[in-house]
PDB file of N, CA and C in Angstrom:
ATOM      1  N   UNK A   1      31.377  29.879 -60.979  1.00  0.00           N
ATOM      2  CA  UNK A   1      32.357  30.328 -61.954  1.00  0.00           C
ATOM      3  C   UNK A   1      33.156  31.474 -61.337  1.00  0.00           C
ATOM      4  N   UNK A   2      34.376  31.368 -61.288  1.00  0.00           N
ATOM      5  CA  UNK A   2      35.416  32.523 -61.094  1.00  0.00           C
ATOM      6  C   UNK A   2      35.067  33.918 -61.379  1.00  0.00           C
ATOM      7  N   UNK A   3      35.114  35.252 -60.698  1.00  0.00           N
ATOM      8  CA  UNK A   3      35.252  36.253 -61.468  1.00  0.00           C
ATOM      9  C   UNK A   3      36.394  36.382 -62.512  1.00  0.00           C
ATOM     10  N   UNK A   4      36.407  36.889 -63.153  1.00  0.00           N
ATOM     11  CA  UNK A   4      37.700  37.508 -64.513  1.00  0.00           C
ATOM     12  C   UNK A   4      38.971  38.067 -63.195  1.00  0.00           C
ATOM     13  N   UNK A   5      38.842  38.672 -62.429  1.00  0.00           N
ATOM     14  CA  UNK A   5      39.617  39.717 -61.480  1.00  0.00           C
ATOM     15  C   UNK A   5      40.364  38.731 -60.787  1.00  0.00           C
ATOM     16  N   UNK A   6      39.814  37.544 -60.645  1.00  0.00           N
ATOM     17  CA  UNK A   6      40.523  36.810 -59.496  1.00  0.00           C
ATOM     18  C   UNK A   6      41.065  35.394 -60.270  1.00  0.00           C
ATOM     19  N   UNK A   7      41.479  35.359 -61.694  1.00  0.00           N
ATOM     20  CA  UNK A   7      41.796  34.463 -62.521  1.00  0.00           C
ATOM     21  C   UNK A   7      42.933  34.282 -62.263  1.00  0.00           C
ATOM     22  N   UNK A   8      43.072  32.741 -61.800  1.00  0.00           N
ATOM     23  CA  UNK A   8      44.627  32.192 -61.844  1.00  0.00           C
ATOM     24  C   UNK A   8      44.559  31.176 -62.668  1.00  0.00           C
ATOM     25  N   UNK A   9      45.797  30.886 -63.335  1.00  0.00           N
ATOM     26  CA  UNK A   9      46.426  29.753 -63.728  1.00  0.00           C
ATOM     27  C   UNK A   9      47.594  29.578 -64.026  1.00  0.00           C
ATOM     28  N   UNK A  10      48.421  28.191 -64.241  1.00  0.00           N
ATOM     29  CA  UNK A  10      49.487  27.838 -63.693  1.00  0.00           C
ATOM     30  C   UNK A  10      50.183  28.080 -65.634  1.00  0.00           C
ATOM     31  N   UNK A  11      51.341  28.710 -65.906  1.00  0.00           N
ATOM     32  CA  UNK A  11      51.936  28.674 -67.037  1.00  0.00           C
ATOM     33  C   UNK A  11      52.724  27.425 -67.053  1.00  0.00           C
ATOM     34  N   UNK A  12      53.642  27.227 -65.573  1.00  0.00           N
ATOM     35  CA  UNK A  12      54.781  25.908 -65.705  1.00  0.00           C
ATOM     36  C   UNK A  12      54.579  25.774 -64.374  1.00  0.00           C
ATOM     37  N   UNK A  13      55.493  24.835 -64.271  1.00  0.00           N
ATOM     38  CA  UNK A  13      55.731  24.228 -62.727  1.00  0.00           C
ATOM     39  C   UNK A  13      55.433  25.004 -61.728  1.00  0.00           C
ATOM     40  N   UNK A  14      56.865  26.399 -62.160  1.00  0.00           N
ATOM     41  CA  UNK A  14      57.030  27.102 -61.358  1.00  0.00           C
ATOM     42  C   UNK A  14      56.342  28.332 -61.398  1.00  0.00           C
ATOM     43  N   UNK A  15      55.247  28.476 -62.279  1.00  0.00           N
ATOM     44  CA  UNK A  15      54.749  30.038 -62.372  1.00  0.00           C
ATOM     45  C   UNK A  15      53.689  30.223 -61.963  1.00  0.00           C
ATOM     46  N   UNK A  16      53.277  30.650 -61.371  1.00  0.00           N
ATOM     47  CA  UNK A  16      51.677  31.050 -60.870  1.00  0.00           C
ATOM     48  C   UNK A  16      51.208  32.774 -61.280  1.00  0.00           C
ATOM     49  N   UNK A  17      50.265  33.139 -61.850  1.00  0.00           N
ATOM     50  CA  UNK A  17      49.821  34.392 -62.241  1.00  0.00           C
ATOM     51  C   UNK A  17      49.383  34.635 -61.766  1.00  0.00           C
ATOM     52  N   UNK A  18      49.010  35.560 -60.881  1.00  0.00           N
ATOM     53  CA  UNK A  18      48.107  36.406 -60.104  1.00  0.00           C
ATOM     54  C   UNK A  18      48.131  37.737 -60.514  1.00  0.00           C
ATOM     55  N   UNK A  19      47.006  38.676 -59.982  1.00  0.00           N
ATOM     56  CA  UNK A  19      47.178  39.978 -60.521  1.00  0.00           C
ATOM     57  C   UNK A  19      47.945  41.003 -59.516  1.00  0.00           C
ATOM     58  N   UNK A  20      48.394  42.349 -59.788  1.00  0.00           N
ATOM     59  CA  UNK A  20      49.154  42.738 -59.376  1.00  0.00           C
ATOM     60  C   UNK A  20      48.717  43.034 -57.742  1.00  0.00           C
ATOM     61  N   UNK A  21      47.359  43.416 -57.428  1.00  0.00           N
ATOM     62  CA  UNK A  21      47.468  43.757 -56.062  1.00  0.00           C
ATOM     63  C   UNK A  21      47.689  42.227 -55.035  1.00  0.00           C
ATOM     64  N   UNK A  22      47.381  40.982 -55.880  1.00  0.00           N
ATOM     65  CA  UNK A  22      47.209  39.632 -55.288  1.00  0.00           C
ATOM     66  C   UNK A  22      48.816  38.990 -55.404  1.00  0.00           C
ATOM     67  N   UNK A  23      49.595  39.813 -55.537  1.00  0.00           N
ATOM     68  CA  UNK A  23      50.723  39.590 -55.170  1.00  0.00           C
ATOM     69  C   UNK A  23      51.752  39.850 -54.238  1.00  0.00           C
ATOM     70  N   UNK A  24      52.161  39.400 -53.010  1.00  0.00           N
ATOM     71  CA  UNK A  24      52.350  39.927 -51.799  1.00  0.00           C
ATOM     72  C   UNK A  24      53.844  39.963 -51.632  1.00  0.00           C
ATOM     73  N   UNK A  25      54.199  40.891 -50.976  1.00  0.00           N
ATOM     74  CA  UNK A  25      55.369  41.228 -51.521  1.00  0.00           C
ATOM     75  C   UNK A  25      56.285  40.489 -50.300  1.00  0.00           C
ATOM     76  N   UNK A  26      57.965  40.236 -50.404  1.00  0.00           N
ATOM     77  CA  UNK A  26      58.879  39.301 -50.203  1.00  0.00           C
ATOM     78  C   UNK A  26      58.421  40.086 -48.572  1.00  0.00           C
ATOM     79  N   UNK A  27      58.401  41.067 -48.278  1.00  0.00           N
ATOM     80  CA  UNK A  27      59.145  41.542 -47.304  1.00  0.00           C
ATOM     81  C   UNK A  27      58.090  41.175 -46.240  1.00  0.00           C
ATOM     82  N   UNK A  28      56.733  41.087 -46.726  1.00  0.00           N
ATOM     83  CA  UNK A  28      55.718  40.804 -46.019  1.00  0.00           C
ATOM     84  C   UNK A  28      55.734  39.318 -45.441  1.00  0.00           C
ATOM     85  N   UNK A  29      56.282  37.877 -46.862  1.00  0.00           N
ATOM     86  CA  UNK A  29      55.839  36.896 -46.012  1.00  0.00           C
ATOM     87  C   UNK A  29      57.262  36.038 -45.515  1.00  0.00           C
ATOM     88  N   UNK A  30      58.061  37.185 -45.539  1.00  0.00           N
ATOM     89  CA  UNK A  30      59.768  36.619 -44.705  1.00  0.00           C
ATOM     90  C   UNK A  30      59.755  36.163 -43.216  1.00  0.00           C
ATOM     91  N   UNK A  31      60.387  35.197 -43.351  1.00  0.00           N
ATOM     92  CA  UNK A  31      60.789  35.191 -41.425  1.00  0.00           C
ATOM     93  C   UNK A  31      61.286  36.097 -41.061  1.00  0.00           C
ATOM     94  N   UNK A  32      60.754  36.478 -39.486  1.00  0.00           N
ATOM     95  CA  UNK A  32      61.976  37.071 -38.647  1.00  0.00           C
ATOM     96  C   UNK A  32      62.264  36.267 -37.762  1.00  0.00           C
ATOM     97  N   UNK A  33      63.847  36.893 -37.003  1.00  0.00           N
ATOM     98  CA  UNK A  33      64.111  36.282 -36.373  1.00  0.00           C
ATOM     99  C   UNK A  33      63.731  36.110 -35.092  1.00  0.00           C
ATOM    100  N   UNK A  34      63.734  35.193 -34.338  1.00  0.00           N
ATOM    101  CA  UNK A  34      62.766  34.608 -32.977  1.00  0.00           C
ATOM    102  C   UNK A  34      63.080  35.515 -32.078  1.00  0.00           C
ATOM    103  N   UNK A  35      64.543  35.576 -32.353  1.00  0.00           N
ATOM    104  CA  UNK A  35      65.276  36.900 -31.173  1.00  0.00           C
ATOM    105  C   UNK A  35      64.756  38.208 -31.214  1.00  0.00           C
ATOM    106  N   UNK A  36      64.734  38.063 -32.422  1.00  0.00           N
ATOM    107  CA  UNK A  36      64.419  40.016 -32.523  1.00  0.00           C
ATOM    108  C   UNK A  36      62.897  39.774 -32.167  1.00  0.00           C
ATOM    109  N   UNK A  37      62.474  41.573 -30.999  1.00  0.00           N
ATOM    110  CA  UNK A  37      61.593  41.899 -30.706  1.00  0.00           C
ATOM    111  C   UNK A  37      61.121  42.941 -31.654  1.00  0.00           C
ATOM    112  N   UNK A  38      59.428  42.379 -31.900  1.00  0.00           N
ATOM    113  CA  UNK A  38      58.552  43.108 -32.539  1.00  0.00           C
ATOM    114  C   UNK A  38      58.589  44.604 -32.458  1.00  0.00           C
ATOM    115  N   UNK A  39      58.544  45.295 -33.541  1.00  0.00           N
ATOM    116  CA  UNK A  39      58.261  46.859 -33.109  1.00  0.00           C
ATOM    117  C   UNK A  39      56.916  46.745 -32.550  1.00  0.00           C
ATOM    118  N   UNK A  40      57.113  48.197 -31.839  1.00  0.00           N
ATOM    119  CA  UNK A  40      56.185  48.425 -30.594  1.00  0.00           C
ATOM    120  C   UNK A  40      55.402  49.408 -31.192  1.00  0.00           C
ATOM    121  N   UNK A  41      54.292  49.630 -31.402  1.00  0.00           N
ATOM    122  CA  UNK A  41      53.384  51.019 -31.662  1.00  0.00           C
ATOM    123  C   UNK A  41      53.551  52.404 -30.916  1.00  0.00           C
ATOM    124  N   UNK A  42      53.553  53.430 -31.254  1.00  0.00           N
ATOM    125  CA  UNK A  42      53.822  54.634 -31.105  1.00  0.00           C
ATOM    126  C   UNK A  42      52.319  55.295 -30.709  1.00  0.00           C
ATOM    127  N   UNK A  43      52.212  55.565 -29.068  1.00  0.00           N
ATOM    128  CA  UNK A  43      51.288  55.937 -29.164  1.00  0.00           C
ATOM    129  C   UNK A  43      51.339  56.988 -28.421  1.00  0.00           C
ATOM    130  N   UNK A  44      50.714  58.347 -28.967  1.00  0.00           N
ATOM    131  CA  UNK A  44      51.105  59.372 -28.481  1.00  0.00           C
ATOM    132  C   UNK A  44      50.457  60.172 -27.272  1.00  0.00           C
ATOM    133  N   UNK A  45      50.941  60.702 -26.748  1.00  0.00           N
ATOM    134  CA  UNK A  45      50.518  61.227 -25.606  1.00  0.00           C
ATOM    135  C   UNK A  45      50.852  62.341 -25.185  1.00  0.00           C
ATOM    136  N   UNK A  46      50.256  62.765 -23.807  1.00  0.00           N
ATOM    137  CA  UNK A  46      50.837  64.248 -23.658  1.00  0.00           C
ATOM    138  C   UNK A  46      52.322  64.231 -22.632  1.00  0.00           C
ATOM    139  N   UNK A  47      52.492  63.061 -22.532  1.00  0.00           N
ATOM    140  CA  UNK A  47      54.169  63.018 -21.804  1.00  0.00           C
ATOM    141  C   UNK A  47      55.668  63.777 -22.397  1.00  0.00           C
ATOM    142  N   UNK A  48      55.921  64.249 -22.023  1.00  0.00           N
ATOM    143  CA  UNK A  48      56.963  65.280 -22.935  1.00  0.00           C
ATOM    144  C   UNK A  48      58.322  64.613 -22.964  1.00  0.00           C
ATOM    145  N   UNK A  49      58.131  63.283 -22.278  1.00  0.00           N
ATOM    146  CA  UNK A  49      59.327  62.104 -23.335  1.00  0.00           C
ATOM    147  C   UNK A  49      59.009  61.676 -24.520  1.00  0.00           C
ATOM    148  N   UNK A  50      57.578  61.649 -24.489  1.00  0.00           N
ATOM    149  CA  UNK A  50      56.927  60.776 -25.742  1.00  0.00           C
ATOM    150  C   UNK A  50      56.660  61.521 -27.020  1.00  0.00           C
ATOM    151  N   UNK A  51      56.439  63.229 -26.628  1.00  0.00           N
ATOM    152  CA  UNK A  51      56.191  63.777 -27.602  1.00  0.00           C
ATOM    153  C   UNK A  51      56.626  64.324 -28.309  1.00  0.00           C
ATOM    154  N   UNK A  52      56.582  64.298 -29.601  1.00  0.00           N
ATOM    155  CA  UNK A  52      57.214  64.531 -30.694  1.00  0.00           C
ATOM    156  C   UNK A  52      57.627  65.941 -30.976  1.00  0.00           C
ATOM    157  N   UNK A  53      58.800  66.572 -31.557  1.00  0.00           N
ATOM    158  CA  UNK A  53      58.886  67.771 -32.004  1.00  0.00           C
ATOM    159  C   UNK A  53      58.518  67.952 -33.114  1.00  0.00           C
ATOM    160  N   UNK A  54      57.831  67.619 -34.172  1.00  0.00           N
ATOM    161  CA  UNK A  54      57.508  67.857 -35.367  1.00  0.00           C
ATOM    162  C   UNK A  54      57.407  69.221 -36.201  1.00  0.00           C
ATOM    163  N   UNK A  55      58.443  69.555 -36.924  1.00  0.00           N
ATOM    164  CA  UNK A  55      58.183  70.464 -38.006  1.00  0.00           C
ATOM    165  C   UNK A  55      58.307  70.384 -39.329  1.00  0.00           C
ATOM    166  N   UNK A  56      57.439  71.170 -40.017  1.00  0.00           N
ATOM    167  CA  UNK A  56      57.563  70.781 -41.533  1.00  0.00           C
ATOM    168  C   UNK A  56      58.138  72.227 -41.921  1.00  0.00           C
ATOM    169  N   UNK A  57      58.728  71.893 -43.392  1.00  0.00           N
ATOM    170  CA  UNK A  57      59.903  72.968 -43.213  1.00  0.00           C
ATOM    171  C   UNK A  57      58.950  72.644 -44.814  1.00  0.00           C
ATOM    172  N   UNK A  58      59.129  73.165 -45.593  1.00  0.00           N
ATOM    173  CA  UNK A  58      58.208  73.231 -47.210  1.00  0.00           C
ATOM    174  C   UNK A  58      59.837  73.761 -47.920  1.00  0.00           C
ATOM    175  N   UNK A  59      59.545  73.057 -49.184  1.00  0.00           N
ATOM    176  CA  UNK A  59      61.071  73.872 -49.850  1.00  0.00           C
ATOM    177  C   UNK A  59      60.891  74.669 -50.544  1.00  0.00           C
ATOM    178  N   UNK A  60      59.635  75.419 -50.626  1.00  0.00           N
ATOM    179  CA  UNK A  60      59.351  76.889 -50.910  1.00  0.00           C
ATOM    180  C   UNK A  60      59.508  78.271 -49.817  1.00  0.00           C
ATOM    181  N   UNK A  61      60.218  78.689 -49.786  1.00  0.00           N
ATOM    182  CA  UNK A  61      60.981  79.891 -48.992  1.00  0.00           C
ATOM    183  C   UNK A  61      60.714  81.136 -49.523  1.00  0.00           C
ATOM    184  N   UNK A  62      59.885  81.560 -50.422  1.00  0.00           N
ATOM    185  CA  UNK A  62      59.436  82.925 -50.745  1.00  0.00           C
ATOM    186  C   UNK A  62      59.067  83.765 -50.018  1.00  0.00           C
ATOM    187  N   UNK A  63      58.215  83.142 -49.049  1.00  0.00           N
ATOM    188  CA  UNK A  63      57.519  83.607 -47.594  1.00  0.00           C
ATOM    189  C   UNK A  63      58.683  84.281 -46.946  1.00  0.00           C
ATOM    190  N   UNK A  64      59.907  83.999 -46.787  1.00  0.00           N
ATOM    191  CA  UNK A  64      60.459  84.369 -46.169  1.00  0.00           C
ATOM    192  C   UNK A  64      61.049  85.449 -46.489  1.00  0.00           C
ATOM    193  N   UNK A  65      61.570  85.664 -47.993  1.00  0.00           N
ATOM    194  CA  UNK A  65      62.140  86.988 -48.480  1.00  0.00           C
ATOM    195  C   UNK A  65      61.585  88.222 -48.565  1.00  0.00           C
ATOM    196  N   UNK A  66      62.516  89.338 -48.171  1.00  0.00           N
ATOM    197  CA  UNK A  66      61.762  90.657 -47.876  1.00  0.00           C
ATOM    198  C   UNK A  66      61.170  90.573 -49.564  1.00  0.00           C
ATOM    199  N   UNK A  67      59.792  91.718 -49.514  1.00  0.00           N
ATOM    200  CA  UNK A  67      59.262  92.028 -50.366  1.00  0.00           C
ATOM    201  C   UNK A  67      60.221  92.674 -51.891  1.00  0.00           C
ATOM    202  N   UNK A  68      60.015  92.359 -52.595  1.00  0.00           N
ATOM    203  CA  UNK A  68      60.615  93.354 -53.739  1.00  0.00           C
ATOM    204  C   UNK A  68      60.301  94.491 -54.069  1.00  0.00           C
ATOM    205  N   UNK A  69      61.296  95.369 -54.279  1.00  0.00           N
ATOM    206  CA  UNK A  69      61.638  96.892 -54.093  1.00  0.00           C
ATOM    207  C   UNK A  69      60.778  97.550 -55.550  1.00  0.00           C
ATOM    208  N   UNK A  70      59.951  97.638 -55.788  1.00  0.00           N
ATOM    209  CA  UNK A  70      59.715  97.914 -57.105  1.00  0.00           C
ATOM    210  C   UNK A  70      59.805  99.625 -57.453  1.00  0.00           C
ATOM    211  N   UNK A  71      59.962 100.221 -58.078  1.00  0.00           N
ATOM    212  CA  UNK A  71      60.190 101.949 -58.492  1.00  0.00           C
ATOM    213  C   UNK A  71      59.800 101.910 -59.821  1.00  0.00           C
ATOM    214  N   UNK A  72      58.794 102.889 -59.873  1.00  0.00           N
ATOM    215  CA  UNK A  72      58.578 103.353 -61.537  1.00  0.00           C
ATOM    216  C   UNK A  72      59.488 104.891 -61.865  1.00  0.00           C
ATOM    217  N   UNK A  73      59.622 104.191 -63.001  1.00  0.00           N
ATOM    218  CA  UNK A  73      60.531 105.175 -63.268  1.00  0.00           C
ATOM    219  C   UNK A  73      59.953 105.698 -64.026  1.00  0.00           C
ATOM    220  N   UNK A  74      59.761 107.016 -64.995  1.00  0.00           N
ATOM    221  CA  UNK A  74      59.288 107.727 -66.041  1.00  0.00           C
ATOM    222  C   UNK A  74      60.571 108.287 -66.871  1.00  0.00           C
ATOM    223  N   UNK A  75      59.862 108.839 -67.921  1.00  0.00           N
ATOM    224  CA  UNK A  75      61.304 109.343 -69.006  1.00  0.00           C
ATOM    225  C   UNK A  75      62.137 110.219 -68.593  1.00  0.00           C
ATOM    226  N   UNK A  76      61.055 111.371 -67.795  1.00  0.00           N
ATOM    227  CA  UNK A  76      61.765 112.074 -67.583  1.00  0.00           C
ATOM    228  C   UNK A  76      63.048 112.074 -65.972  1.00  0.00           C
ATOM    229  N   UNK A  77      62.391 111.097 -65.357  1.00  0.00           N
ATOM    230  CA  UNK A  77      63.874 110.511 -64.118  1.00  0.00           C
ATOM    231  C   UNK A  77      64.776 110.078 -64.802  1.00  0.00           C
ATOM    232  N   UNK A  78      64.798 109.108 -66.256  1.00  0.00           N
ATOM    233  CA  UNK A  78      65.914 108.597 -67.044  1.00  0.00           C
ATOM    234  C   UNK A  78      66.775 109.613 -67.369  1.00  0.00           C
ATOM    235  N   UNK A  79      65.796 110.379 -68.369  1.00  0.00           N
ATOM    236  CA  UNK A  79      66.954 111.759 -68.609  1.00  0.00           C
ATOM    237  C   UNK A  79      67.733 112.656 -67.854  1.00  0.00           C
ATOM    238  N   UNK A  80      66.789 112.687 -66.593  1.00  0.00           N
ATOM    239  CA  UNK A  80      67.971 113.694 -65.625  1.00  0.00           C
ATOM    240  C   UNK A  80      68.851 112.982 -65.096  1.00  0.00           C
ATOM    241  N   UNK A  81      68.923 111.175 -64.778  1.00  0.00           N
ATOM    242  CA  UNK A  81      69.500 110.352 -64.232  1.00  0.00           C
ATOM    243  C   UNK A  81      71.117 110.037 -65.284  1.00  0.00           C
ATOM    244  N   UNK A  82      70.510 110.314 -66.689  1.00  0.00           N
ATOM    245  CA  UNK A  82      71.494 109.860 -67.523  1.00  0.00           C
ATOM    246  C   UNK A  82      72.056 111.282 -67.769  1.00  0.00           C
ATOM    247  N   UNK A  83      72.039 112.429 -68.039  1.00  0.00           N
ATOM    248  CA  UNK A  83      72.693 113.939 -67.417  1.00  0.00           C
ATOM    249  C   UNK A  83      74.143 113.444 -66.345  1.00  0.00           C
ATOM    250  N   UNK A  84      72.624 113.192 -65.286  1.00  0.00           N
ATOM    251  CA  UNK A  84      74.107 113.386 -64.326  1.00  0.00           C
ATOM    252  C   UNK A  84      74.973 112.308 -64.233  1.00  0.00           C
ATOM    253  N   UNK A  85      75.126 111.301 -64.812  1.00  0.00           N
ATOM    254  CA  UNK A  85      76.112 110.160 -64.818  1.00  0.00           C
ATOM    255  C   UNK A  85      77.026 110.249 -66.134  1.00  0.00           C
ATOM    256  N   UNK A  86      77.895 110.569 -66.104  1.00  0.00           N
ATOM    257  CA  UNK A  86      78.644 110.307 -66.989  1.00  0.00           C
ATOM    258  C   UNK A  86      80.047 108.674 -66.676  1.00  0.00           C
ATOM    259  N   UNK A  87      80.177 107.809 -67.759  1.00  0.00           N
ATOM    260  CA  UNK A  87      80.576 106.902 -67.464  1.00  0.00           C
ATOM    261  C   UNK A  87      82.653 107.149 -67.497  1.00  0.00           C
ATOM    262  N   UNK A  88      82.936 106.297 -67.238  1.00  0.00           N
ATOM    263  CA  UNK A  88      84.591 106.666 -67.021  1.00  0.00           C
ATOM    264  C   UNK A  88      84.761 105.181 -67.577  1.00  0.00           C
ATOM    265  N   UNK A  89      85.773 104.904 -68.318  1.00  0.00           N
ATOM    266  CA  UNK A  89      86.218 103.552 -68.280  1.00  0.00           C
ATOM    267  C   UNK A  89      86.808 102.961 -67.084  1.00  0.00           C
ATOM    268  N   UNK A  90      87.129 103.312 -66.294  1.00  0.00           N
ATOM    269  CA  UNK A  90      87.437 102.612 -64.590  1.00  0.00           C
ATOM    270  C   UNK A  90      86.127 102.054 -64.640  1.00  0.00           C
ATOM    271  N   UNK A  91      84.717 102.850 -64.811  1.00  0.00           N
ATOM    272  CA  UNK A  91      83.704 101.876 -64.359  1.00  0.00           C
ATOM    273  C   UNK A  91      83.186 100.377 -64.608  1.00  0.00           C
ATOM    274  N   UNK A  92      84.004  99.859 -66.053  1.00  0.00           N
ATOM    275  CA  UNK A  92      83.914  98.683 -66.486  1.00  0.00           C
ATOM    276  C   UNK A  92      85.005  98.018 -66.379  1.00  0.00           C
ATOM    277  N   UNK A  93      84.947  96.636 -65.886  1.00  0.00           N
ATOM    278  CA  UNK A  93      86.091  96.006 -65.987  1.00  0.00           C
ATOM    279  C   UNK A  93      86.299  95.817 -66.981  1.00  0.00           C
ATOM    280  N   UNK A  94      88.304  95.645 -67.081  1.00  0.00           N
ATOM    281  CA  UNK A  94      89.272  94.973 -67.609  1.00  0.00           C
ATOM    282  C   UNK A  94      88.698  93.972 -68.461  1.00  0.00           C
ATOM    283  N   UNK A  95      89.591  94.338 -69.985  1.00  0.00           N
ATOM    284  CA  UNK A  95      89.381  93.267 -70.640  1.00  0.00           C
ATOM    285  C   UNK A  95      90.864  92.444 -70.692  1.00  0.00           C
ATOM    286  N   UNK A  96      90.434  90.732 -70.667  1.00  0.00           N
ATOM    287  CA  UNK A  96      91.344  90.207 -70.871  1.00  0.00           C
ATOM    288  C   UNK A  96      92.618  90.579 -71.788  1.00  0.00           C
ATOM    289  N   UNK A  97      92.070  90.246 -72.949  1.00  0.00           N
ATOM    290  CA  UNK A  97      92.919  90.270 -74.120  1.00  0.00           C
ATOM    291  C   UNK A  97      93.584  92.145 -74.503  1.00  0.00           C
ATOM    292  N   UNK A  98      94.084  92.247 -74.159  1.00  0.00           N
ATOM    293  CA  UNK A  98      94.851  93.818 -73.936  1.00  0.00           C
ATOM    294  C   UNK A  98      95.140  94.303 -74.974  1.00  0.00           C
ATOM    295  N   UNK A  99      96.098  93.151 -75.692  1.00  0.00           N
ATOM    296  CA  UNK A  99      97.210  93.587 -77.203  1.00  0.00           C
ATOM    297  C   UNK A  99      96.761  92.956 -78.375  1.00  0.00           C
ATOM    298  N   UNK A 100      97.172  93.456 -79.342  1.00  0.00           N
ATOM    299  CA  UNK A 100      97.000  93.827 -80.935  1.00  0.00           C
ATOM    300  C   UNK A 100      96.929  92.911 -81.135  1.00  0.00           C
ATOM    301  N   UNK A 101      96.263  91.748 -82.209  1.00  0.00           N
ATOM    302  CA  UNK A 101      96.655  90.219 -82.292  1.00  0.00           C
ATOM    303  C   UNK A 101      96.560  90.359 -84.314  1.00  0.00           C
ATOM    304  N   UNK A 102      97.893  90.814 -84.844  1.00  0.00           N
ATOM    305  CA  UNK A 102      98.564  90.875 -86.265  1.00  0.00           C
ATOM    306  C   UNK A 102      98.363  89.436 -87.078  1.00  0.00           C
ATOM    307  N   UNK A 103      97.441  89.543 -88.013  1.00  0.00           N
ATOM    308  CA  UNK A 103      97.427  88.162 -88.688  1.00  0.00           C
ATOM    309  C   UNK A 103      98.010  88.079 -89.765  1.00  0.00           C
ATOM    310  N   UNK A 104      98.921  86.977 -90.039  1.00  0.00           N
ATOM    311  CA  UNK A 104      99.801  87.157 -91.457  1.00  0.00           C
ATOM    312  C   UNK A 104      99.085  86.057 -91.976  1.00  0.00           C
ATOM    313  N   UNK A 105      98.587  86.317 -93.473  1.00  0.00           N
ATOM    314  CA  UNK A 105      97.600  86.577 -94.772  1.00  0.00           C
ATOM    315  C   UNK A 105      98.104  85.496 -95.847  1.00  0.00           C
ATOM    316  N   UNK A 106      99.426  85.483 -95.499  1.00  0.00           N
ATOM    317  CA  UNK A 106      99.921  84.523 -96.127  1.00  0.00           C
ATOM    318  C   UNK A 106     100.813  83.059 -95.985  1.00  0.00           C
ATOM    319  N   UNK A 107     100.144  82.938 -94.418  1.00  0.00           N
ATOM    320  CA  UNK A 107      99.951  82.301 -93.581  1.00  0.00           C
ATOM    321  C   UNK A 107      99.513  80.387 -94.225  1.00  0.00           C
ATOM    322  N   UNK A 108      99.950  79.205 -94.341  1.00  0.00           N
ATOM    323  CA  UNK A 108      99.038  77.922 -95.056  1.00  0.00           C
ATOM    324  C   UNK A 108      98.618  77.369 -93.721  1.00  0.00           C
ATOM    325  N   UNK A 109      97.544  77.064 -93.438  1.00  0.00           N
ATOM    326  CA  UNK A 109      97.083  76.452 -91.845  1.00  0.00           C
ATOM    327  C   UNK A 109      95.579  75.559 -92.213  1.00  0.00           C
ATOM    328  N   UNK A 110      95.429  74.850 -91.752  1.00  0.00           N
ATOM    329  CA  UNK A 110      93.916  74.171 -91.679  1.00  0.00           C
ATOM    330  C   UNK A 110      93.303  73.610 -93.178  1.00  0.00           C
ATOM    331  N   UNK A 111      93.929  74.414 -94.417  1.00  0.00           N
ATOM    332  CA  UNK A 111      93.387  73.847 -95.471  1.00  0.00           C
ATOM    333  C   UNK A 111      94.426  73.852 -96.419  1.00  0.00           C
ATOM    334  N   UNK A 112      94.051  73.340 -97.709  1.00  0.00           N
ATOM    335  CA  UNK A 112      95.391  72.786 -99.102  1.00  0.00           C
ATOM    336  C   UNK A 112      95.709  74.119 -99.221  1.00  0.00           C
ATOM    337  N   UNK A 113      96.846  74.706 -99.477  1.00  0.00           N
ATOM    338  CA  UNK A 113      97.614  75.547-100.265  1.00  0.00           C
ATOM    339  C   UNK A 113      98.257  75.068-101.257  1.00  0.00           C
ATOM    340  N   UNK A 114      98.684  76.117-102.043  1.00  0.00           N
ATOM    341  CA  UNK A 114      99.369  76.341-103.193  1.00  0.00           C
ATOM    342  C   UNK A 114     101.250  76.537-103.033  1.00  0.00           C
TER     343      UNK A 114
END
């Protein structure tokens, strides 16, 4: 008697069920062509035509950045820090919108009027 795992049977003409690893894939049972030569195995050695440069590069790069600067600050560095700074409006940029924008009140726009 069959195991359960290795159960085939035919649905139609054309269908045959097999399970998923017992299904072999196109690329495996294709022709090649007579002309074309087989790949060749890679076998490595200590010849320095043959040997490989291999590096792995990881796409985590943290390693690489200088450390972070950390400073504690206390209340009292804030307060003498905020003393001596006084702000100027030069220090903030420009706002777009410059001029007065006058809304007339009696204005009908967007909804029913009278």
């Amino acid at each position: 008697m069959p195991s359960p795992t290795s159960f085939r049977h035919i649905t139609h003409d054309h269908h045959l069920t097999l399970n998923g690893w017992e299904v072999s894939s196109c690329l495996i049972d294709g022709r090649s062509c007579p002309a074309t030569e087989p790949a060749k195995a890679i076998v490595l050695t200590s010849d320095p035509e043959t040997v490989f440069d291999i590096k792995c590069f990881s796409r985590n790069q943290h390693h690489n950045r200088p450390p972070v600067r950390r400073i504690v600050l206390k209340k009292g560095d804030i307060v003498k820090a905020m003393k001596e700074k006084s702000f100027d409006v030069a220090d903030f940029p420009t706002i777009y919108l410059t001029t007065t924008v006058e809304e007339e009140y009696n204005a009908c726009g967007g909804c029913y009027c009278k």
